[in-house]
PDB file of N, CA and C in Angstrom:
ATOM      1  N   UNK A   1      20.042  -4.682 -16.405  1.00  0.00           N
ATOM      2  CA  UNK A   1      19.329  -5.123 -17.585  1.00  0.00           C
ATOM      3  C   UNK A   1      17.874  -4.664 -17.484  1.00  0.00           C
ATOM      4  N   UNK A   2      17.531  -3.928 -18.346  1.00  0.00           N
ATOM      5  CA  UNK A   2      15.841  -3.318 -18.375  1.00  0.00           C
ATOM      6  C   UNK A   2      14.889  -4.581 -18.663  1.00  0.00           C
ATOM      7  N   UNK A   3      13.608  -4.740 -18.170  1.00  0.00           N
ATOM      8  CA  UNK A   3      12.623  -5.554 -18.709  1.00  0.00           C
ATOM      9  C   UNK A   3      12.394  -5.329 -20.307  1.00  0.00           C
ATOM     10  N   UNK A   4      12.214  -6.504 -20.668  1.00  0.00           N
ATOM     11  CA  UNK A   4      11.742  -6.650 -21.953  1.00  0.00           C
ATOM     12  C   UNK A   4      10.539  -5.773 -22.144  1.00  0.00           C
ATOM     13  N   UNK A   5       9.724  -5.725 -21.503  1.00  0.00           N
ATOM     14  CA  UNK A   5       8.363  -5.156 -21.721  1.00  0.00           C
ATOM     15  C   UNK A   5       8.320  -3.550 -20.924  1.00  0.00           C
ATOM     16  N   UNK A   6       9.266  -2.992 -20.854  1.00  0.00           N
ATOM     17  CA  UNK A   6       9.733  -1.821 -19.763  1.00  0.00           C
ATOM     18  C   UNK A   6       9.392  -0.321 -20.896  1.00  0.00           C
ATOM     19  N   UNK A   7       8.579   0.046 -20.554  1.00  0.00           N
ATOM     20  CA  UNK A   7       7.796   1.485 -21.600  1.00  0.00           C
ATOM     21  C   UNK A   7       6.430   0.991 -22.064  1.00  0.00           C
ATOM     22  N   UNK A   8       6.372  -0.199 -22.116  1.00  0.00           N
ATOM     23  CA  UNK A   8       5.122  -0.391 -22.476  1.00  0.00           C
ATOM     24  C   UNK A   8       3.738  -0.656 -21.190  1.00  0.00           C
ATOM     25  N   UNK A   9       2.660  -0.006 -21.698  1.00  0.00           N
ATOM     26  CA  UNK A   9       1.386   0.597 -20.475  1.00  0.00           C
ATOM     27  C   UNK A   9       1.078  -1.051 -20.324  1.00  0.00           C
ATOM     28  N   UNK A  10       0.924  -1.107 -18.674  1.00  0.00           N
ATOM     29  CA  UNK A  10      -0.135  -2.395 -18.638  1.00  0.00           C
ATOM     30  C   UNK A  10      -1.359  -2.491 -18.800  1.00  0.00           C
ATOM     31  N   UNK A  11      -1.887  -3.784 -19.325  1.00  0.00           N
ATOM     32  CA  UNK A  11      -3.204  -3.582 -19.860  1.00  0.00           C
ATOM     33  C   UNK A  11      -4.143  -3.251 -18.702  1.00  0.00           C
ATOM     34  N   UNK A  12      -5.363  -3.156 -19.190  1.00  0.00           N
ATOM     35  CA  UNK A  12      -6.417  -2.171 -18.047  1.00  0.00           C
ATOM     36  C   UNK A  12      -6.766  -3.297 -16.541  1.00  0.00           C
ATOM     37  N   UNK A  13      -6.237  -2.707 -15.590  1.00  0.00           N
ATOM     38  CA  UNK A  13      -6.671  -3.903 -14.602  1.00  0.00           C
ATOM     39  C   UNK A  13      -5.364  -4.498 -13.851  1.00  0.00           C
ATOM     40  N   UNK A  14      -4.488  -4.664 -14.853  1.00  0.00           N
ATOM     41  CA  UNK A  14      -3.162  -5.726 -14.683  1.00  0.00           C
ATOM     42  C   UNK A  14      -2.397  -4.441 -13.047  1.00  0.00           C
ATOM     43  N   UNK A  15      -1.892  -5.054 -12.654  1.00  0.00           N
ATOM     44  CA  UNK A  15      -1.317  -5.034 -11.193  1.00  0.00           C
ATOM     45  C   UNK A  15       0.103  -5.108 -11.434  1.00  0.00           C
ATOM     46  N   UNK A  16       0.935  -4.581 -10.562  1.00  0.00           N
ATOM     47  CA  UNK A  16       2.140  -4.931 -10.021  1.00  0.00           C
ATOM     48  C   UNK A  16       2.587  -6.274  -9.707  1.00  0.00           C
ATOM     49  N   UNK A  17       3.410  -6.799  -9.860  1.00  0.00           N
ATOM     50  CA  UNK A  17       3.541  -7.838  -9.387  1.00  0.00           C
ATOM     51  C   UNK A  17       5.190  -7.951  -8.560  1.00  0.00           C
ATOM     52  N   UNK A  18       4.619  -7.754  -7.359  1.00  0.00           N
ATOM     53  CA  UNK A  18       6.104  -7.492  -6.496  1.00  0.00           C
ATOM     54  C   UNK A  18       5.534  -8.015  -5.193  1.00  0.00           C
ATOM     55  N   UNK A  19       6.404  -7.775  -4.452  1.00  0.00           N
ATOM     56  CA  UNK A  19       6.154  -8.948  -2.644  1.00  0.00           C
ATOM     57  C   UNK A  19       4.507  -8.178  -1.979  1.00  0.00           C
ATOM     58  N   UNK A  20       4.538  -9.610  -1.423  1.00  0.00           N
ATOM     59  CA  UNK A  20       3.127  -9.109  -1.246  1.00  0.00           C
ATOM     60  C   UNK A  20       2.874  -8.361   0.145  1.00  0.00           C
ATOM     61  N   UNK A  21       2.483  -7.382   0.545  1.00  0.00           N
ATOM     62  CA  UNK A  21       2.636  -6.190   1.588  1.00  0.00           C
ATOM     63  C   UNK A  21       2.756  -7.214   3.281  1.00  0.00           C
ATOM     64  N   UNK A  22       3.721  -6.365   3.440  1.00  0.00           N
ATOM     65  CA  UNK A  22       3.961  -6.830   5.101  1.00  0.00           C
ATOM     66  C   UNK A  22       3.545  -6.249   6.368  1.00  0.00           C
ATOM     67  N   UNK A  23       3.476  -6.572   7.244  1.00  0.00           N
ATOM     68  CA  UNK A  23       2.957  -6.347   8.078  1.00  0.00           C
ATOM     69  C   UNK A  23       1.444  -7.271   9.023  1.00  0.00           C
ATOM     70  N   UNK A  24       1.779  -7.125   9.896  1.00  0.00           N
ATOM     71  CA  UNK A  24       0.939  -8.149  10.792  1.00  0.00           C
ATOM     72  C   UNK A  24      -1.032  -7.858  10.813  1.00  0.00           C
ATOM     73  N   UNK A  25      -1.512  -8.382  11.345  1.00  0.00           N
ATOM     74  CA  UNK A  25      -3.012  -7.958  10.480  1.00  0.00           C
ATOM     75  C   UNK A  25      -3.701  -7.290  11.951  1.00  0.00           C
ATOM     76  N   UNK A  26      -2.977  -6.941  12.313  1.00  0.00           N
ATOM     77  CA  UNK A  26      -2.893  -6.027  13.852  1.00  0.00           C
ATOM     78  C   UNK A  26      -2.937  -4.795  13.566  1.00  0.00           C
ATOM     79  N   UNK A  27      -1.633  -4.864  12.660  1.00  0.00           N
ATOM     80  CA  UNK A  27      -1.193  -3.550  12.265  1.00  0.00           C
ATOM     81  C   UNK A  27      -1.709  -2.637  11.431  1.00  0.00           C
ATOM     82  N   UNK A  28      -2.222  -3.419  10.217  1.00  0.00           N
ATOM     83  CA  UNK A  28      -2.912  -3.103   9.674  1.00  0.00           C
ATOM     84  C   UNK A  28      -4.287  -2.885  10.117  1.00  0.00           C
ATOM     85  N   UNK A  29      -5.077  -3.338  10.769  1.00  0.00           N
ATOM     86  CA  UNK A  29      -6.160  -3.082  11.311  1.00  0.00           C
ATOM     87  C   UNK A  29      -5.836  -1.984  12.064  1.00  0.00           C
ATOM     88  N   UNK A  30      -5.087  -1.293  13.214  1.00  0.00           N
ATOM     89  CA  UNK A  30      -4.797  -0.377  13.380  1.00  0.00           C
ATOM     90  C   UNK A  30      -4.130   0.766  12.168  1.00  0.00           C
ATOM     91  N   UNK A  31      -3.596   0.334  11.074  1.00  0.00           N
ATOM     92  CA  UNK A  31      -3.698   1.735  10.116  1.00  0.00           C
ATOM     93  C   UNK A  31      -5.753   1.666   9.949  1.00  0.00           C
ATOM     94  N   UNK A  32      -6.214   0.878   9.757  1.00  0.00           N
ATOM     95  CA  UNK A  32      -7.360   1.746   9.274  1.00  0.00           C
ATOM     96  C   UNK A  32      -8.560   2.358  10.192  1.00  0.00           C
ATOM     97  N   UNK A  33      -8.163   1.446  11.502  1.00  0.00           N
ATOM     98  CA  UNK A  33      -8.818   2.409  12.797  1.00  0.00           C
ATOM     99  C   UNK A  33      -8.100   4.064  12.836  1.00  0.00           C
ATOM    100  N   UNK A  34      -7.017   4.051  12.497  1.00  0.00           N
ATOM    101  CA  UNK A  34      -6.349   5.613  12.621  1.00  0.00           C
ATOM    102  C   UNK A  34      -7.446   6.341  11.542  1.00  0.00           C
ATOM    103  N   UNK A  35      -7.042   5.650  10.168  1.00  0.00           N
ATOM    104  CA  UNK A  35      -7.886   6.611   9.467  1.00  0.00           C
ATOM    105  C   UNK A  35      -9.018   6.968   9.447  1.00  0.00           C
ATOM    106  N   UNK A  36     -10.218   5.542   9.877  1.00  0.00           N
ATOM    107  CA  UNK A  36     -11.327   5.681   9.924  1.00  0.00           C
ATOM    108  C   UNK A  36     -11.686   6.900  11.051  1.00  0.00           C
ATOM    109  N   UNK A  37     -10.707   7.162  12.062  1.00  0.00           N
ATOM    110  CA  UNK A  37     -10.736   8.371  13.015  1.00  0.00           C
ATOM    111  C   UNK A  37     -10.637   9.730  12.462  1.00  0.00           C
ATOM    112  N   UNK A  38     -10.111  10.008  11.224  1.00  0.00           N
ATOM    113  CA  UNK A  38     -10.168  11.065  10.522  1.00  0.00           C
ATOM    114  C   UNK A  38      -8.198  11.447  10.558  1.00  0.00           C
ATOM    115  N   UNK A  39      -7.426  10.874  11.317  1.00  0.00           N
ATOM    116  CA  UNK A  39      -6.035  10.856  10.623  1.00  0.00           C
ATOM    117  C   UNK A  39      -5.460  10.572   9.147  1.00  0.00           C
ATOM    118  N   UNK A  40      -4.746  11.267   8.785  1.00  0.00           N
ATOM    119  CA  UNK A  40      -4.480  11.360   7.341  1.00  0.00           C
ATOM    120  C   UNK A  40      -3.299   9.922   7.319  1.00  0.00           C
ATOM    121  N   UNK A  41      -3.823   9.865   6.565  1.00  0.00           N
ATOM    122  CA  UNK A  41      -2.941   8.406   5.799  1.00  0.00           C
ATOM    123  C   UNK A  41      -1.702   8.569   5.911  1.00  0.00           C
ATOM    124  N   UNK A  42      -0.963   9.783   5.179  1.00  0.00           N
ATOM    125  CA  UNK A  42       0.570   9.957   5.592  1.00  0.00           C
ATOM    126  C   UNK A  42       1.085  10.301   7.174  1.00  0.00           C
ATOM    127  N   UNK A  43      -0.181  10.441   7.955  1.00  0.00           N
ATOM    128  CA  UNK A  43       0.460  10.665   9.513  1.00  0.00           C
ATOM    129  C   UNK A  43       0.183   9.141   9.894  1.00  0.00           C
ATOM    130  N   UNK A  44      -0.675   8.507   9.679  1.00  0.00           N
ATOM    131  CA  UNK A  44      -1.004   7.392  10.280  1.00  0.00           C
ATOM    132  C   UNK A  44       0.324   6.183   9.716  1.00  0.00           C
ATOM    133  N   UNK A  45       0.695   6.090   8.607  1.00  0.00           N
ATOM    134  CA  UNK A  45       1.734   5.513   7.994  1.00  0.00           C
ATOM    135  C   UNK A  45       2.960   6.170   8.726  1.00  0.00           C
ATOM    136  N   UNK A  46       3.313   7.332   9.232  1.00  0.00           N
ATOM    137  CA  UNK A  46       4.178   7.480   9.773  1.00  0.00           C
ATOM    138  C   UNK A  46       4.175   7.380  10.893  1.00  0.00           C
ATOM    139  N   UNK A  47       3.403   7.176  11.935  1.00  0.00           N
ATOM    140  CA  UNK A  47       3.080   6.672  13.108  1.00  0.00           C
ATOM    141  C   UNK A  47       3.275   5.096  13.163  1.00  0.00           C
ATOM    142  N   UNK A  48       2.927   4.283  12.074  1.00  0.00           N
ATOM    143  CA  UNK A  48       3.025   2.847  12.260  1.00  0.00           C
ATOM    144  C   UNK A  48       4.424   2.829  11.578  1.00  0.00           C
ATOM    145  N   UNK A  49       5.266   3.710  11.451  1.00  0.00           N
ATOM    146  CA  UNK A  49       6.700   3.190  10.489  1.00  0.00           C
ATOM    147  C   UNK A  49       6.900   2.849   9.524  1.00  0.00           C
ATOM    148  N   UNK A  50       5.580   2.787   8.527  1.00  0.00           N
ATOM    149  CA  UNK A  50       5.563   2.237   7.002  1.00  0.00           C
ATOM    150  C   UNK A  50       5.733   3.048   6.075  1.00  0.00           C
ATOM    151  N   UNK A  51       5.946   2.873   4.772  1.00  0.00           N
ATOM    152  CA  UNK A  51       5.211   3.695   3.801  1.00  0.00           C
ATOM    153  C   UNK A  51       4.372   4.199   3.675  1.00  0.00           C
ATOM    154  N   UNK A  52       3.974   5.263   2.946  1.00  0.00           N
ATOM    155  CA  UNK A  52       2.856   6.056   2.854  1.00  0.00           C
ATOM    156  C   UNK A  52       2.035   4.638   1.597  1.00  0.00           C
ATOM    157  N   UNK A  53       3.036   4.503   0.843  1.00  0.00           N
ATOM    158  CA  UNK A  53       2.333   3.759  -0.537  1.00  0.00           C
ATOM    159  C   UNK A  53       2.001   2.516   0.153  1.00  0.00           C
ATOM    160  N   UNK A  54       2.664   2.118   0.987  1.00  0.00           N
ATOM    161  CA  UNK A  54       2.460   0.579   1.516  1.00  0.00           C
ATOM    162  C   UNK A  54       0.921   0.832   2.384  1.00  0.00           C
ATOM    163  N   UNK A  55       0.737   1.898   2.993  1.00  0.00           N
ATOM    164  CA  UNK A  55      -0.486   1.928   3.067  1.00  0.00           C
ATOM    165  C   UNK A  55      -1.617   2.565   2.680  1.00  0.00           C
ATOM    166  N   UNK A  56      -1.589   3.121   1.542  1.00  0.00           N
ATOM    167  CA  UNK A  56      -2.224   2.956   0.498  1.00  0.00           C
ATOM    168  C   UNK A  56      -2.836   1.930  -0.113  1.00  0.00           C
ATOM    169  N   UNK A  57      -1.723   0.714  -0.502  1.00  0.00           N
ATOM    170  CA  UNK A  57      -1.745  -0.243  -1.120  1.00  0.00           C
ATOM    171  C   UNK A  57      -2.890  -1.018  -0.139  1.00  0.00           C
ATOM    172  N   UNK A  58      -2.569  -0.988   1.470  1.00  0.00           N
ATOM    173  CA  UNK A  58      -3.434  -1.896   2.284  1.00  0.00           C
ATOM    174  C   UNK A  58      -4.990  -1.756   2.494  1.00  0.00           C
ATOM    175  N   UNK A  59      -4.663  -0.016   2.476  1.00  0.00           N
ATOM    176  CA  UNK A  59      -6.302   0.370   2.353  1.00  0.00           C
ATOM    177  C   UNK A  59      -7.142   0.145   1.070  1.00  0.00           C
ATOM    178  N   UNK A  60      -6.340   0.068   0.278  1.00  0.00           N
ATOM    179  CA  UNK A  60      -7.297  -0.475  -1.233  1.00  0.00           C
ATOM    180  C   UNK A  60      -7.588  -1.525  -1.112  1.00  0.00           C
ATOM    181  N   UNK A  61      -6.804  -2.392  -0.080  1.00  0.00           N
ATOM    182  CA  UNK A  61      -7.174  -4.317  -0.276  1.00  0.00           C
ATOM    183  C   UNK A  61      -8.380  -4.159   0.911  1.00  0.00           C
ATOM    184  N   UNK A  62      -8.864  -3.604   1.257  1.00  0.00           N
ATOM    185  CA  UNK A  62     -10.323  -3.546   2.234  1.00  0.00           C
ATOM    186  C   UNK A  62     -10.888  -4.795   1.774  1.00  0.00           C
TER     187      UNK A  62
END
């Protein structure tokens, strides 16, 4: 069954609303020591076993 509201743009600002990112705050602190080292986000996400988007998503929540 498609969302009712499924084609239509969210308004400016509005977010996803899906589980909220996992991972331990270890871990995450180590994705952004990798990057802050000059490792690229998709090696460093594949080094910690995650998504590339999942950490994406973590580095935007700085």
């Amino acid at each position: 069954m498609a969302r009712p509201d499924a084609g239509r743009p969210r308004p400016p600002g509005a977010r996803r609303r899906w589980r909220p990112l996992s991972g331990a705050p270890a871990e995450l602190a180590t994705l952004r020591r990798l990057v802050d080292d000059g490792v690229s986000v998709t090696e460093a996400a594949r080094t910690l076993k995650i998504g590339r988007s999942t950490a994406y998503e973590a580095l935007a929540q700085r």
